[in-house]
C-alpha atoms as a PDB file:
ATOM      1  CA  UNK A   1      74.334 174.130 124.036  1.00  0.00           C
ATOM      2  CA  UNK A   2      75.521 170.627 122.640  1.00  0.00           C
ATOM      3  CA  UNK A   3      73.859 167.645 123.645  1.00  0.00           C
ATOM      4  CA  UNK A   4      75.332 164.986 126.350  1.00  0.00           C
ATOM      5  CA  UNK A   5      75.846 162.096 123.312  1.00  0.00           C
ATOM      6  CA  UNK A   6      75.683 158.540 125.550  1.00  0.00           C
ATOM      7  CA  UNK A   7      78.506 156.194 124.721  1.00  0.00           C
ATOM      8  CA  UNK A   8      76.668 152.908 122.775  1.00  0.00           C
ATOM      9  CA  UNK A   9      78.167 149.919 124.157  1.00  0.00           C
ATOM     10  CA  UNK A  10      79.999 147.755 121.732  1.00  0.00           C
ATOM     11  CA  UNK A  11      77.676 145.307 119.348  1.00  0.00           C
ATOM     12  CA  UNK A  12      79.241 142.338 118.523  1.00  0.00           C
ATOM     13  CA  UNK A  13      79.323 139.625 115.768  1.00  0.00           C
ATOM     14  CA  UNK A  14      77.167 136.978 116.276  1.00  0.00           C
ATOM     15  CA  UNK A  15      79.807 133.979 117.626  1.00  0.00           C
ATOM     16  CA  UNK A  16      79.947 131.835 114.471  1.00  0.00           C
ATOM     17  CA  UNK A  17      80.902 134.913 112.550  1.00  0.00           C
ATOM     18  CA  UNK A  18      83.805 135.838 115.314  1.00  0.00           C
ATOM     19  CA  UNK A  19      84.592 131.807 114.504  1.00  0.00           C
ATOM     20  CA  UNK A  20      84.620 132.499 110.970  1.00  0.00           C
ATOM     21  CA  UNK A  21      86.327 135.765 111.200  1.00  0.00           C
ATOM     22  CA  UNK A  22      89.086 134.559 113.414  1.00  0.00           C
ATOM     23  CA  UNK A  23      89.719 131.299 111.323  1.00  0.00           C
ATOM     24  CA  UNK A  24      90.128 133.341 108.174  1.00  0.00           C
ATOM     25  CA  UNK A  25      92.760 135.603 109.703  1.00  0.00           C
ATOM     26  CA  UNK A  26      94.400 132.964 111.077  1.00  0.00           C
ATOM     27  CA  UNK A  27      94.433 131.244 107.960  1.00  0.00           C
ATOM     28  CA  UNK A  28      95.207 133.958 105.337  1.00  0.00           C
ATOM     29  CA  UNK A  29      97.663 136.006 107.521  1.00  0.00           C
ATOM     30  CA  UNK A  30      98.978 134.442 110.690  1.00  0.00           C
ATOM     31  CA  UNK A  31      99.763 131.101 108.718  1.00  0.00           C
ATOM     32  CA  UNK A  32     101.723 133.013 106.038  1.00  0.00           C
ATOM     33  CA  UNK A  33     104.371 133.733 109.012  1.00  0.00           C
ATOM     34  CA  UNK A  34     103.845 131.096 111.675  1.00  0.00           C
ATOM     35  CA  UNK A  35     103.227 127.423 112.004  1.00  0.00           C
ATOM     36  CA  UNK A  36      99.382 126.903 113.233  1.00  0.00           C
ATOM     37  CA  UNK A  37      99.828 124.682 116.380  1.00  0.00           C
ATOM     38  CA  UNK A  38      98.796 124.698 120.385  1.00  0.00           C
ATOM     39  CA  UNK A  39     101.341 127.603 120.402  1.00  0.00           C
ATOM     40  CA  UNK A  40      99.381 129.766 117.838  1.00  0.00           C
ATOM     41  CA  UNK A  41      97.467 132.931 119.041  1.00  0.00           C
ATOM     42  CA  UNK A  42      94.407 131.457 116.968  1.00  0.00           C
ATOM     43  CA  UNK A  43      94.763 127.516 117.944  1.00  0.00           C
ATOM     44  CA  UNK A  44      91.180 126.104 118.262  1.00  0.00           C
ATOM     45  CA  UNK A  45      91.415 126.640 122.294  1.00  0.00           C
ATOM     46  CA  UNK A  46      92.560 130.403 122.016  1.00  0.00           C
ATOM     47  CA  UNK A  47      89.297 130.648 119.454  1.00  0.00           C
ATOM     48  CA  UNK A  48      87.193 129.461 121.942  1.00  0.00           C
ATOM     49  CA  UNK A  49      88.502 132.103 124.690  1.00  0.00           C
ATOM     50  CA  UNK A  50      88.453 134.884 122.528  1.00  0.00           C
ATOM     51  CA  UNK A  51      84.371 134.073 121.258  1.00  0.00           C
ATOM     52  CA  UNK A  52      83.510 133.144 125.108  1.00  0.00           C
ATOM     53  CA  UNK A  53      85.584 136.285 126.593  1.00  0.00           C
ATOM     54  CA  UNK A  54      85.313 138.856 123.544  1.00  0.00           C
ATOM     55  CA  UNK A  55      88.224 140.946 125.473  1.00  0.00           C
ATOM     56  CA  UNK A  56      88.784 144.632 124.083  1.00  0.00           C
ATOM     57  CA  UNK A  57      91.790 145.422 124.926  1.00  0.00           C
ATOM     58  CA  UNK A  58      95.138 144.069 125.874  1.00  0.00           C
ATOM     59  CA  UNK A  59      94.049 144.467 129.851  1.00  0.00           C
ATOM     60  CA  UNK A  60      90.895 142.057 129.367  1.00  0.00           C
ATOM     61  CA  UNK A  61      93.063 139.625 127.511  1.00  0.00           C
ATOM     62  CA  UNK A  62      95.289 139.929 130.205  1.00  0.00           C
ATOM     63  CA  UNK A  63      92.589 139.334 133.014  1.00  0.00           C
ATOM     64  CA  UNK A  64      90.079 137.174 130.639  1.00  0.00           C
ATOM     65  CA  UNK A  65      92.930 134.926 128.968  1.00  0.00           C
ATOM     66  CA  UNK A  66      94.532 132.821 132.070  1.00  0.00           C
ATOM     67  CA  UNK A  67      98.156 133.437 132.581  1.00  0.00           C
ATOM     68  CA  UNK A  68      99.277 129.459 131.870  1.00  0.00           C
ATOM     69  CA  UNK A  69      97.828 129.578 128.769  1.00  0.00           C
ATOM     70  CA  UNK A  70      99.153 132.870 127.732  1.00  0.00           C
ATOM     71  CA  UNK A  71     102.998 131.579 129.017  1.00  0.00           C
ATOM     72  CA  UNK A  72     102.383 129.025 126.030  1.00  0.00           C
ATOM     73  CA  UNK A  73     101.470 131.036 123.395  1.00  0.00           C
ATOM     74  CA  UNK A  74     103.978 132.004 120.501  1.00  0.00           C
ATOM     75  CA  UNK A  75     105.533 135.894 121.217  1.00  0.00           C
ATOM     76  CA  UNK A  76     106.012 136.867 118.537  1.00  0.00           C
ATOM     77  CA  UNK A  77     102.348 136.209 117.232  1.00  0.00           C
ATOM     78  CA  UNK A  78     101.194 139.135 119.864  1.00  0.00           C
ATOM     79  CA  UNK A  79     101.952 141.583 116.859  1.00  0.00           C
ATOM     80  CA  UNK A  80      98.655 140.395 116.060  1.00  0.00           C
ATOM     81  CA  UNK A  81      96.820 140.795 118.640  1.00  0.00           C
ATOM     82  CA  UNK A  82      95.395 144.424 117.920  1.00  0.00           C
ATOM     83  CA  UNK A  83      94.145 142.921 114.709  1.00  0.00           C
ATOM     84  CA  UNK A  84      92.096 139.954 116.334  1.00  0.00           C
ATOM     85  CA  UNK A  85      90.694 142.237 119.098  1.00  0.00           C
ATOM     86  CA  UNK A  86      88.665 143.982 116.895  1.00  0.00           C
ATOM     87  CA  UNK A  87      86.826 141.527 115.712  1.00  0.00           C
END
């Protein structure tokens, strides 16, 4: 009979290493393709919302992330976003 194995909920990064992490990406691939600016899926705000909301999916950024700041961001930088959730 197999054991009932309990899901461990997700351990995360402390912060300033989600900072780090995110600001390295951001610089070493996103600003290889895109101009960093209030429009950038990693601007300084969107840092800030992604360390304070840690969202796991593309439904928490959805609900976590509000909707006028999404509008602003740059489209085309959402091929990212599957990358920078993980962290």
């Amino acid at each position: 009979m197999q054991a009932d194995v309990a899901q461990q909920p997700r351990q995360f990064s402390s912060d300033q290493t989600i900072k780090e992490e995110l600001i390295a990406f951001r610089d070493t691939v996103i600003a290889k393709q895109f101009k960093i600016d209030a429009r950038c899926l990693l601007s300084p705000l969107m840092i800030d919302l992604f360390i304070k909301h840690k969202p796991l999916d593309m439904d928490e950024f959805r609900s976590e992330i509000p909707l006028k700041i999404r509008q602003n961001l740059d489209v085309e930088q959402l091929s990212f976003i599957s990358n920078i959730l993980k962290f």
